[in-house]
Protein backbone atom coordinates (compact mmCIF):
# COMPACT_ATOMS: atom_id res chain seq x y z
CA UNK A 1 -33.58 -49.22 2.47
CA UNK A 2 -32.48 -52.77 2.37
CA UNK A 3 -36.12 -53.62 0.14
CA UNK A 4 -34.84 -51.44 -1.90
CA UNK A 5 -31.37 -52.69 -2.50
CA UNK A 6 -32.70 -55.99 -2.34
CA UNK A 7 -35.30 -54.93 -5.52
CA UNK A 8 -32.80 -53.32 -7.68
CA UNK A 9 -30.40 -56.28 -7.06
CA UNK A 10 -33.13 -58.38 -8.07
CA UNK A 11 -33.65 -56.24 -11.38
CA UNK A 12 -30.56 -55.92 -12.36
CA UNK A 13 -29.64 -59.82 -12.34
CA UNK A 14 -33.00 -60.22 -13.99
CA UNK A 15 -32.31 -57.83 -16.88
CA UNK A 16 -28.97 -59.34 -17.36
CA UNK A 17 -30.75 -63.06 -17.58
CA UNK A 18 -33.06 -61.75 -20.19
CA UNK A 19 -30.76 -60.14 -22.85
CA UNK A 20 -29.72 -63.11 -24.37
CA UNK A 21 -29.17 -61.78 -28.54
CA UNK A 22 -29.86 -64.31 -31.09
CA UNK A 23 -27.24 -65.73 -32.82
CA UNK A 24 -26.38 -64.01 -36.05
CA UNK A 25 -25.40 -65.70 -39.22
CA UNK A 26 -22.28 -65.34 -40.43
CA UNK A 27 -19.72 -66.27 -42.99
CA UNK A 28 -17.27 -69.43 -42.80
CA UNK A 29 -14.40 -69.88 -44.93
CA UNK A 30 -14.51 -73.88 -45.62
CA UNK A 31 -12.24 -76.37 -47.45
CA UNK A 32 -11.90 -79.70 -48.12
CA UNK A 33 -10.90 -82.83 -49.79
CA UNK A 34 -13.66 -84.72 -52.39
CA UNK A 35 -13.32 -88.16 -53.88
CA UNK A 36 -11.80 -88.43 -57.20
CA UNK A 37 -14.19 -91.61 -57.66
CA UNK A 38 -17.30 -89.02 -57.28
CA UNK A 39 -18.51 -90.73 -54.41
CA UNK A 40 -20.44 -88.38 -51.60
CA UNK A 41 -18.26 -86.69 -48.86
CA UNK A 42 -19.90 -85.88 -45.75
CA UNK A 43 -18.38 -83.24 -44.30
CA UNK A 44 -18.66 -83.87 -40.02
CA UNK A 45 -18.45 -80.13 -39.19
CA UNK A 46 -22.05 -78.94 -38.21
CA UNK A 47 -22.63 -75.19 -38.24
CA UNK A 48 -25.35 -72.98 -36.66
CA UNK A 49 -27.89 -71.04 -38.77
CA UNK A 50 -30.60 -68.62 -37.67
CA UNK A 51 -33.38 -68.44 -39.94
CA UNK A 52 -32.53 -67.58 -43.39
CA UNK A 53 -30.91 -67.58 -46.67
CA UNK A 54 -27.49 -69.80 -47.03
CA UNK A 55 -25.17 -68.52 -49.78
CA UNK A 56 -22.18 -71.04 -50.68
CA UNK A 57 -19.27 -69.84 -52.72
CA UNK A 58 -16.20 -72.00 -54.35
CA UNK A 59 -13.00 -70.07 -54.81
CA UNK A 60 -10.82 -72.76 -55.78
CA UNK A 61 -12.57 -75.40 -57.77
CA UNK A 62 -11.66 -79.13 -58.14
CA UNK A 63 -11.39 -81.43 -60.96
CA UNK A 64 -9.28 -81.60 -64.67
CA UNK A 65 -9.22 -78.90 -66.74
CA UNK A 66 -11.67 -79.05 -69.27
CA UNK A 67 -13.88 -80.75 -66.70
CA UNK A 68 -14.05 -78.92 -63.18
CA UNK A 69 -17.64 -78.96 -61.39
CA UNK A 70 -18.61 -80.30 -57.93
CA UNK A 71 -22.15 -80.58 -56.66
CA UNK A 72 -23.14 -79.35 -52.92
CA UNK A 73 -25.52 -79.98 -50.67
CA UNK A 74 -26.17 -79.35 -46.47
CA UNK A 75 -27.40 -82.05 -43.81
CA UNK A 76 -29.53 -80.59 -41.14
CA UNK A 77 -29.55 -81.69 -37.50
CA UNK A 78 -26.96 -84.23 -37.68
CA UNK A 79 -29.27 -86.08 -40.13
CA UNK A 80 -27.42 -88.24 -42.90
CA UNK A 81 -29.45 -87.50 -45.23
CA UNK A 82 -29.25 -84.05 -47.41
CA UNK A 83 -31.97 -81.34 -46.48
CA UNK A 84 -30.80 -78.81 -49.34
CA UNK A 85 -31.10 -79.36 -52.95
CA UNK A 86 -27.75 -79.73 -54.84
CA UNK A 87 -26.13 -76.53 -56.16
CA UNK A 88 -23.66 -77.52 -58.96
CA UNK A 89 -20.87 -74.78 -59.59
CA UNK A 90 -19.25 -75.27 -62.98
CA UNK A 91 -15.76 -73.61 -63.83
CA UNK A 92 -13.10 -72.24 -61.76
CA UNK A 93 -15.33 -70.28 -59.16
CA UNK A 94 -18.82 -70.17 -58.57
CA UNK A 95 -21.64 -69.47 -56.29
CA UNK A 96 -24.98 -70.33 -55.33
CA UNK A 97 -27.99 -70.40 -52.75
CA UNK A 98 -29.15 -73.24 -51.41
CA UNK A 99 -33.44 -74.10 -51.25
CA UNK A 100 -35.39 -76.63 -49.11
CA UNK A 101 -35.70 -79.81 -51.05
CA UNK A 102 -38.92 -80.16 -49.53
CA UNK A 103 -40.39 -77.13 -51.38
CA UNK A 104 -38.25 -75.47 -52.87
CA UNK A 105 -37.83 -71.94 -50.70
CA UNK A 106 -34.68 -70.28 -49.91
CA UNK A 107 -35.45 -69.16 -46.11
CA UNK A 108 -33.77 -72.52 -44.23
CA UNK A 109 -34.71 -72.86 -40.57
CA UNK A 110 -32.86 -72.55 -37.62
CA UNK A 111 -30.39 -75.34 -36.68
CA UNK A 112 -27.61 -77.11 -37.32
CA UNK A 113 -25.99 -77.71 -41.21
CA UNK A 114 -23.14 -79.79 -42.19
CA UNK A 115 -22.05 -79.74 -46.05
CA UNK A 116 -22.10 -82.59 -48.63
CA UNK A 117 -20.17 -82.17 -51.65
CA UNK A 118 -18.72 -84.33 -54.85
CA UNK A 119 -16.83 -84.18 -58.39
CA UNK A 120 -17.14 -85.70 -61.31
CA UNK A 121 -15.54 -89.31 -61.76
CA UNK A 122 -11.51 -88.34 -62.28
CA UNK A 123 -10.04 -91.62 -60.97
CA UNK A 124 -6.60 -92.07 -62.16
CA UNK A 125 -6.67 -88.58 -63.94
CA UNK A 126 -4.20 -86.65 -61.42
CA UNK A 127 -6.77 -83.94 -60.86
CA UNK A 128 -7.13 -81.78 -58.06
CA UNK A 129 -9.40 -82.99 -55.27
CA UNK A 130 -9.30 -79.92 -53.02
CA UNK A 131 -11.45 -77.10 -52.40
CA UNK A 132 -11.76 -73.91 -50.37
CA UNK A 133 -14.83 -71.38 -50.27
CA UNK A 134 -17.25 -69.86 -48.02
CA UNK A 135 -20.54 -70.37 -46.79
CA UNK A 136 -23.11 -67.96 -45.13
CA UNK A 137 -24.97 -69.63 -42.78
């Protein structure tokens, strides 16, 4: 009798060892600052990512009007140098999906992404420098 409490003990710490879910992607809300000079901004905020597609979405744009894009790109790994290629979003709002520089697909690997991001030169303009969005990852 004691085997046997002694087994299912054993089981039952086992089983809840091995049920360990994967981590899920799932959507950020993310803001920022950029440089009015157009110089890169490395955001330091790395985020996890399963395997997958990462969507990135800009609900409040920066910039001049007349002249309001910013260019994006994600580290991997705590790398400094991009992984992504750029998505530029032109206008007010704006989406894309961001591909492996490397060849070009949309699935990115597991690990850990930071974002990049820039505007167009508006030095001395009074534009608006900040941002907010979202990014699936």
């Amino acid at each position: 009798m004691k085997k046997i409490a002694l087994l299912a003990a054993g089981v039952a710490a086992a089983s809840t060892l091995m049920i360990a879910p994967a981590q899920a992607n799932q959507l950020w809300n993310v803001s920022g600052t950029l440089n009015t000079s157009g110089t890169l901004v490395q955001y330091s905020t790395w985020r996890p990512h399963s395997t997958g597609v990462s969507d990135f979405t800009i609900s409040n744009q920066v910039g001049c009007s007349g002249n309001r894009w910013s260019r994006w790109g994600l580290r991997k790994d705590y790398s400094s140098s991009q992984y992504t290629n750029s998505i530029q979003i032109n206008g007010e709002t704006g989406n894309g999906r961001f591909k492996r520089a490397s060849d070009g697909s949309t699935s990115l690997p597991t690990g850990q992404y930071a974002i990049n991001g820039r505007m167009a030169n508006e030095t001395g303009h009074g534009c608006d420098n900040a941002w907010a969005g979202s990014i699936w990852l």
